[in-house]
C-alpha atoms as a PDB file:
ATOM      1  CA  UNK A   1     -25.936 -29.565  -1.351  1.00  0.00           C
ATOM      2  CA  UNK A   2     -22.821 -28.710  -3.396  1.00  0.00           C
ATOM      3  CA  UNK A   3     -23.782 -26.516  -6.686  1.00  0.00           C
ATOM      4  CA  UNK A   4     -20.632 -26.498  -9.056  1.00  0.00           C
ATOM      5  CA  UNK A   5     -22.482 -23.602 -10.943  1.00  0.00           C
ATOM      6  CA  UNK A   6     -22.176 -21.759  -8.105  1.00  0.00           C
ATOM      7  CA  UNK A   7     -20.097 -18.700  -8.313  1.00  0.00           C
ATOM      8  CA  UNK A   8     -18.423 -17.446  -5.176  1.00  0.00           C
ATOM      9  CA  UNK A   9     -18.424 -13.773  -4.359  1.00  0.00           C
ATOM     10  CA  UNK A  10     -16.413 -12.301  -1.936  1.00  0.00           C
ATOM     11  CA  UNK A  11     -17.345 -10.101   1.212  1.00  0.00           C
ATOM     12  CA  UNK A  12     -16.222  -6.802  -0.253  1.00  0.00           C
ATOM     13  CA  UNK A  13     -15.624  -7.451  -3.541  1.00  0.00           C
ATOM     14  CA  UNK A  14     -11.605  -7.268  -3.000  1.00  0.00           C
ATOM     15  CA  UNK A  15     -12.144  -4.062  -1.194  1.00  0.00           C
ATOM     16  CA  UNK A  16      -8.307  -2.809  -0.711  1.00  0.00           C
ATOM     17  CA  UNK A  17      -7.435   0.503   1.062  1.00  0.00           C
ATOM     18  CA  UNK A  18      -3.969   1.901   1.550  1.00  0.00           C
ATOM     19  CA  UNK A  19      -2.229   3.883   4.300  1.00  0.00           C
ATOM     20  CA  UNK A  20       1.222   3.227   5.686  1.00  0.00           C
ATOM     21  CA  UNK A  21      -0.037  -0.522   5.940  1.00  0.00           C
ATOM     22  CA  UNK A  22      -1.993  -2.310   2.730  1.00  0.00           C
ATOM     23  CA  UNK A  23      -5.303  -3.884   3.793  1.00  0.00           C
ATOM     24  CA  UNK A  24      -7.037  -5.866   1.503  1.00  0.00           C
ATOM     25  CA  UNK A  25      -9.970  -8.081   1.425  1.00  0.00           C
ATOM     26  CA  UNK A  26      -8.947 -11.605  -0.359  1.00  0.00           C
ATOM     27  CA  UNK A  27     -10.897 -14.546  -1.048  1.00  0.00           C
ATOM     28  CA  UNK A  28     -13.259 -16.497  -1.974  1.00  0.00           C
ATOM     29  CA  UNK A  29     -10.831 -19.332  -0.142  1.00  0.00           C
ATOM     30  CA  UNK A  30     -12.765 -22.827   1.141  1.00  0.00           C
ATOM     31  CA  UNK A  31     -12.624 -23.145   4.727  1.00  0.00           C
ATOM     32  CA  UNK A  32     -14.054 -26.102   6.428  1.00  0.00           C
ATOM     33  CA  UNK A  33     -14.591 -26.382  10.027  1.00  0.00           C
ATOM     34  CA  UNK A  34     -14.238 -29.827  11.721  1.00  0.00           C
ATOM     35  CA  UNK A  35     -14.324 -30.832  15.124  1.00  0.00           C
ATOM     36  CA  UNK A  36     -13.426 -34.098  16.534  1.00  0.00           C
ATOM     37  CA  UNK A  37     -10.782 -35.238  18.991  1.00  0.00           C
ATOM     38  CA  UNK A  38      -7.440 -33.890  17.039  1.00  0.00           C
ATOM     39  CA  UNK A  39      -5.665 -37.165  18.295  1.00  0.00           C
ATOM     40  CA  UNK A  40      -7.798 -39.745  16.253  1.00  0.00           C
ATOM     41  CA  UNK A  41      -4.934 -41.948  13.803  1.00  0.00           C
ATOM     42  CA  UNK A  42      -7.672 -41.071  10.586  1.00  0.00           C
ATOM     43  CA  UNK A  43      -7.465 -37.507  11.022  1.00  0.00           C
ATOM     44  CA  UNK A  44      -3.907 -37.670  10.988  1.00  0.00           C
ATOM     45  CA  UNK A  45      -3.938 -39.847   8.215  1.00  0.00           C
ATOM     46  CA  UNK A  46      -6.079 -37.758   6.412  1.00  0.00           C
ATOM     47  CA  UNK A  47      -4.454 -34.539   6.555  1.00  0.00           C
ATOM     48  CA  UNK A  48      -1.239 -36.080   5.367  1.00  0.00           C
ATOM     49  CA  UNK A  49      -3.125 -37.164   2.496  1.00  0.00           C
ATOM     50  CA  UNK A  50      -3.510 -33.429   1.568  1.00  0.00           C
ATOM     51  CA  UNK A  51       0.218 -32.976   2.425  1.00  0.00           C
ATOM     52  CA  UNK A  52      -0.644 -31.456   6.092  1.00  0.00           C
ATOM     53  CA  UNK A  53      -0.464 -32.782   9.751  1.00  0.00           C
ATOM     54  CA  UNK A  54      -2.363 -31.993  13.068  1.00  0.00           C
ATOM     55  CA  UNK A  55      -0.868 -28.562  13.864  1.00  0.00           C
ATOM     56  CA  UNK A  56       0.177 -28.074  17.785  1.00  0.00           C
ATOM     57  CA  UNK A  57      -1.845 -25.982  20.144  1.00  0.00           C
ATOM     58  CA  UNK A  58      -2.405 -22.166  18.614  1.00  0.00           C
ATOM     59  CA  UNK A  59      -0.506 -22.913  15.459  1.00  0.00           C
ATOM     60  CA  UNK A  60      -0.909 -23.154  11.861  1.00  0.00           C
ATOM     61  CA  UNK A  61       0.802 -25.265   9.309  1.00  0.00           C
ATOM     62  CA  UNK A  62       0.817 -24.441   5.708  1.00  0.00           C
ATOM     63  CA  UNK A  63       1.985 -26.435   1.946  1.00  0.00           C
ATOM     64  CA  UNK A  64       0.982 -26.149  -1.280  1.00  0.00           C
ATOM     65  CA  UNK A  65      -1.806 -23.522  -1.277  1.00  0.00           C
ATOM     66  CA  UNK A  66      -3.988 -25.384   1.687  1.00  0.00           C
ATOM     67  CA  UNK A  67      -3.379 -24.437   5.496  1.00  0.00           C
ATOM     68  CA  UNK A  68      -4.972 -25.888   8.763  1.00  0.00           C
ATOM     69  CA  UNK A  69      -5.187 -23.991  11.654  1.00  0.00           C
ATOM     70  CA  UNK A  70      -5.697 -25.091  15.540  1.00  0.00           C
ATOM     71  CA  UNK A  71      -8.776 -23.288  16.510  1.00  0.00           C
ATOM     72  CA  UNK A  72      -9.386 -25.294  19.690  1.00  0.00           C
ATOM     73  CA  UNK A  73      -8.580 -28.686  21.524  1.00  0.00           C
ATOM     74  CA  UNK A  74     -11.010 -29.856  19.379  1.00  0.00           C
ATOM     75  CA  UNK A  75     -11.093 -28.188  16.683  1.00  0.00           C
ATOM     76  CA  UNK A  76      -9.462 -27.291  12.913  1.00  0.00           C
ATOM     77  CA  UNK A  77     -10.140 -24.790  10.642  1.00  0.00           C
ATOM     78  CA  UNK A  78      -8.992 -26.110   6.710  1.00  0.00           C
ATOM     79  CA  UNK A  79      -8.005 -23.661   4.411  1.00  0.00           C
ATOM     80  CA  UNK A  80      -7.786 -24.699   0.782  1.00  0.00           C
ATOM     81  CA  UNK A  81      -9.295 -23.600  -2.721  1.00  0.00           C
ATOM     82  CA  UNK A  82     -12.797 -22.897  -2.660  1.00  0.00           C
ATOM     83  CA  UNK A  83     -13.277 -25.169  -5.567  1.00  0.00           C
ATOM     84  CA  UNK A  84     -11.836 -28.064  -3.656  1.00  0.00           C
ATOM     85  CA  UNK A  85     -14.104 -27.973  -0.186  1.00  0.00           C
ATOM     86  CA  UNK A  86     -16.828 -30.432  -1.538  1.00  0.00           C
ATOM     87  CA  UNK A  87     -14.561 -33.222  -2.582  1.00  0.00           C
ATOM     88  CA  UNK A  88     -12.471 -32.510   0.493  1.00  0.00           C
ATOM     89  CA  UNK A  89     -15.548 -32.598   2.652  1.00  0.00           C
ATOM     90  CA  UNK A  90     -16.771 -35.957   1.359  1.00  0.00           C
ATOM     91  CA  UNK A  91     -12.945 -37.201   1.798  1.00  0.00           C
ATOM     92  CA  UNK A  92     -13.590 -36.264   5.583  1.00  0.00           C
ATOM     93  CA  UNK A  93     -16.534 -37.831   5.928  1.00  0.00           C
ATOM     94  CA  UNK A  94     -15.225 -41.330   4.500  1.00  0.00           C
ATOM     95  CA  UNK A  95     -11.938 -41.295   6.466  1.00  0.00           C
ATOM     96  CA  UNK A  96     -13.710 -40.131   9.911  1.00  0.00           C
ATOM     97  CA  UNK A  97     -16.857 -42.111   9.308  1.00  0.00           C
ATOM     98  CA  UNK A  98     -16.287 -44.888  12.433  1.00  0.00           C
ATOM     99  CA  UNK A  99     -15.504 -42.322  14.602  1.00  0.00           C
ATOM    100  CA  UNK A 100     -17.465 -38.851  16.734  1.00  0.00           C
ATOM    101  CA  UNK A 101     -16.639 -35.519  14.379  1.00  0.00           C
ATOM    102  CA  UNK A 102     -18.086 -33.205  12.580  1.00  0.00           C
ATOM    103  CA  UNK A 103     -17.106 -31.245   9.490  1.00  0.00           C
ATOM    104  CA  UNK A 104     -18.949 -28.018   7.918  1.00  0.00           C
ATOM    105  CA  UNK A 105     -18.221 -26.064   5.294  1.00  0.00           C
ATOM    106  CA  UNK A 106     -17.470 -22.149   6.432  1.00  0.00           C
ATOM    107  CA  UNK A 107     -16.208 -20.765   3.561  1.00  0.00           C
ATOM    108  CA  UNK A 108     -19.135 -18.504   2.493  1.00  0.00           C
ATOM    109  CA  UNK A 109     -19.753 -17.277   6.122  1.00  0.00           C
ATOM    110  CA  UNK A 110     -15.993 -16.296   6.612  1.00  0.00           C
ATOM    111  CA  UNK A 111     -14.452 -12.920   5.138  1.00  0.00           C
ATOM    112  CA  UNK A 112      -9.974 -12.729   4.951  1.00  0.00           C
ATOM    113  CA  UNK A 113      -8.261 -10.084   4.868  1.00  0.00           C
ATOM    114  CA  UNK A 114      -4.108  -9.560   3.717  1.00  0.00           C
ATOM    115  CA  UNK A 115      -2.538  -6.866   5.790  1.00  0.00           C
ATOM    116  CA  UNK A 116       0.681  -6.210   4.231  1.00  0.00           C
ATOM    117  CA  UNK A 117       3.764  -3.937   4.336  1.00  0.00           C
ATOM    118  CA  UNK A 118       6.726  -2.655   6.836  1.00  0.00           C
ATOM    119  CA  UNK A 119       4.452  -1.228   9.950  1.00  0.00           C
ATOM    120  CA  UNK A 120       1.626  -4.080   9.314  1.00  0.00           C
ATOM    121  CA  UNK A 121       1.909  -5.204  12.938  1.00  0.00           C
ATOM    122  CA  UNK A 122       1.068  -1.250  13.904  1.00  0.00           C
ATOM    123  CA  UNK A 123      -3.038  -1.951  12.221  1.00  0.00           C
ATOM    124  CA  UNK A 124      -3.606  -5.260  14.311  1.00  0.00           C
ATOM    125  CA  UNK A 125      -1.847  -3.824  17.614  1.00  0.00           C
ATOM    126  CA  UNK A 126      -4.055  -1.280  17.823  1.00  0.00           C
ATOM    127  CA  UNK A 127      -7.214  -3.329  17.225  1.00  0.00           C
ATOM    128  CA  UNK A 128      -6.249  -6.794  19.316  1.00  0.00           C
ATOM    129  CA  UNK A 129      -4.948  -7.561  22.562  1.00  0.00           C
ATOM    130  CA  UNK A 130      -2.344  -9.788  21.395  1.00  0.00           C
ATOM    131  CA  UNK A 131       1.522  -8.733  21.747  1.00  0.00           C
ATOM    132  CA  UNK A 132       2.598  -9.060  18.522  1.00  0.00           C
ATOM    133  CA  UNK A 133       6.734  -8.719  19.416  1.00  0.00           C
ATOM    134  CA  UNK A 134       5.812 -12.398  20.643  1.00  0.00           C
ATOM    135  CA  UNK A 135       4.193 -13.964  17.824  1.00  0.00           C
ATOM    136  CA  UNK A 136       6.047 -16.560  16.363  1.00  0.00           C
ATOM    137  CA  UNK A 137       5.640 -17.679  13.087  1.00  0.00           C
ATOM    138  CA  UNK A 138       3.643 -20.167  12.611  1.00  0.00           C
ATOM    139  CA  UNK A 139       1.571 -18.885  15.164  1.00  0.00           C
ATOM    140  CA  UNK A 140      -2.363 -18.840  14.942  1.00  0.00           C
ATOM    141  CA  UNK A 141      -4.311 -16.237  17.179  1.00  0.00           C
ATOM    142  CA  UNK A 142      -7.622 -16.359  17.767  1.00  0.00           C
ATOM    143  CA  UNK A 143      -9.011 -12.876  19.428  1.00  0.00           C
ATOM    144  CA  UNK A 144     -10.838  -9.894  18.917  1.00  0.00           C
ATOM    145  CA  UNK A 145     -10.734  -7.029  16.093  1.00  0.00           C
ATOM    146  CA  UNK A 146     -11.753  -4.226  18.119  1.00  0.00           C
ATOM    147  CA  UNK A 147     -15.558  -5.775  19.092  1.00  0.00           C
ATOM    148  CA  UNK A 148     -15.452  -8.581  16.732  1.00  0.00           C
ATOM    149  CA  UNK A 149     -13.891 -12.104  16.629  1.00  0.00           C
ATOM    150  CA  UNK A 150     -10.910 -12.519  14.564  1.00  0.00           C
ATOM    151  CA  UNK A 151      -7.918 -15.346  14.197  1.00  0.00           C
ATOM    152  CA  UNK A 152      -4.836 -13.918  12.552  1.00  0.00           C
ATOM    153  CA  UNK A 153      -1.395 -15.372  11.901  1.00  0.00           C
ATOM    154  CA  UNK A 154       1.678 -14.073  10.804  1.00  0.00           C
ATOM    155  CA  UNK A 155       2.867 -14.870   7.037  1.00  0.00           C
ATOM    156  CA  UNK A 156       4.939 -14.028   4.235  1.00  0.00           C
ATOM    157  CA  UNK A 157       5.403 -10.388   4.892  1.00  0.00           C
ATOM    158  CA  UNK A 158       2.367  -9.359   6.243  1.00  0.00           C
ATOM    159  CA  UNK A 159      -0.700 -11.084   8.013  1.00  0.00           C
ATOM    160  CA  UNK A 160      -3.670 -13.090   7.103  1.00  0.00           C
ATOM    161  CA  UNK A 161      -7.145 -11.942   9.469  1.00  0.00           C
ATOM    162  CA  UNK A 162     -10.332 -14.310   9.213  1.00  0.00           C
ATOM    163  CA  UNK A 163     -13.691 -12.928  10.550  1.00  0.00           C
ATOM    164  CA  UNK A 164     -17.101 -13.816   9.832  1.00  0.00           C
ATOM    165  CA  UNK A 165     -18.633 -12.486   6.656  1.00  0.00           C
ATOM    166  CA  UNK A 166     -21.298 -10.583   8.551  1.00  0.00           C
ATOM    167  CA  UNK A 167     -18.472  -8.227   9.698  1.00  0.00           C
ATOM    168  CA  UNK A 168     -16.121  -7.590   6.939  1.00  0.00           C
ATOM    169  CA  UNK A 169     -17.890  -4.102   6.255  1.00  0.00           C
ATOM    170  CA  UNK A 170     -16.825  -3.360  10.114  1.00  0.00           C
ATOM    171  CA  UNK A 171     -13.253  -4.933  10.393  1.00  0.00           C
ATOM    172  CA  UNK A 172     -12.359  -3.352   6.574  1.00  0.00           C
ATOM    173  CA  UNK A 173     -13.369  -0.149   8.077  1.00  0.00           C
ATOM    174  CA  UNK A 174     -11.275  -0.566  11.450  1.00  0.00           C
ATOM    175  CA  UNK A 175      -8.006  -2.054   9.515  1.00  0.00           C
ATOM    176  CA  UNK A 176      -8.274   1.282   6.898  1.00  0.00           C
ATOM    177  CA  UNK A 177      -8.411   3.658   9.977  1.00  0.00           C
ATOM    178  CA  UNK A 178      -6.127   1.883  12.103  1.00  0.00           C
ATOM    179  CA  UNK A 179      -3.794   1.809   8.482  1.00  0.00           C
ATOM    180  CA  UNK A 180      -4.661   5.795   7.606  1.00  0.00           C
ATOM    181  CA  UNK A 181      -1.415   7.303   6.565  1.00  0.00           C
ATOM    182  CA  UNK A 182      -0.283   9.489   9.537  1.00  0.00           C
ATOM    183  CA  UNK A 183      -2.064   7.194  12.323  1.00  0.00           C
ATOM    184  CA  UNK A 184       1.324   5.157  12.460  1.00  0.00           C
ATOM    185  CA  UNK A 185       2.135   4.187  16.268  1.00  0.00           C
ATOM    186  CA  UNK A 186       4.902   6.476  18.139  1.00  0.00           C
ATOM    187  CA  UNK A 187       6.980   4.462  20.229  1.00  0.00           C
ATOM    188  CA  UNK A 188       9.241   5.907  22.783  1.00  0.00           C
END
């Protein structure tokens, strides 16, 4: 049950670390998983209602702080303030109520991290087998951090990573040696 006292903490604390690439740990942000079949008219409906839409296959749509990701044929991952994920939950449940989904909150078992400036694309190509010259924006990856799950996705400059909260210690350490100033990729 929903505690409005409730105080959210991050992972790390905002954790940040700098090399020739910025990593920083961000957050609290609400995340809510939900799972259903991404063609049903309410869930369309309903997103729009929060000013989003059903994103295509491996992409991500963003607008006015709140984001929802394709994370699998059937399923979403919201991203809005952490304040708003119990109202938006219940929302959820009335719209989708006549038909087969279901809708969890995530947000305090996710960690995000913000890796930011020029070579930023350097940190997560050494870490994840993704080429990164073909990621186009809007683009939502979900893959590995080294040994861990991840889902990243290009933005503003930099690049938003999600893992689960029981890693962040890990993946902060991997992005601030893969960012250590003078670990910068050589390319030929």
């Amino acid at each position: 049950m929903y505690n409005p006292s409730h105080v959210p903490i991050s992972a790390l604390n905002g954790q940040s670390f700098d090399g020739f690439a910025k990593i920083r740990e961000i957050g609290p942000l609400g995340m809510i998983t939900l799972r259903c079949d991404l063609s049903e008219k309410p869930l369309a409906a309903i997103l729009k209602k929060l000013g989003l839409s059903v994103p295509a296959a491996r992409r991500i749509v963003h607008k006015d702080g709140r984001s929802v990701g394709w994370m699998s044929p059937d399923e979403l991952l919201i991203i809005l303030p952490y304040g708003e994920v119990a109202q938006t939950l219940e929302t959820l449940r009335n719209a989708l109520a006549k038909v087969h989904f279901l809708a969890a909150d995530v947000s305090d078992a996710r960690a995000v991290f913000r890796i930011e400036g020029s070579k930023a694309d350097q940190v997560l190509a050494k870490l994840c087998p993704v080429d990164l010259a073909r990621l186009e924006p809007g683009e939502l990856r979900r893959t590995r951090a080294a040994q861990v799950a991840a889902a990243f996705w290009a933005d503003d400059g930099g690049f938003t990573l999600v893992s689960f909260r029981s890693v962040a210690g890990y993946v902060m350490g991997i992005l601030s040696v893969s960012a250590a100033k003078g670990a910068e990729l050589t390319l030929a």
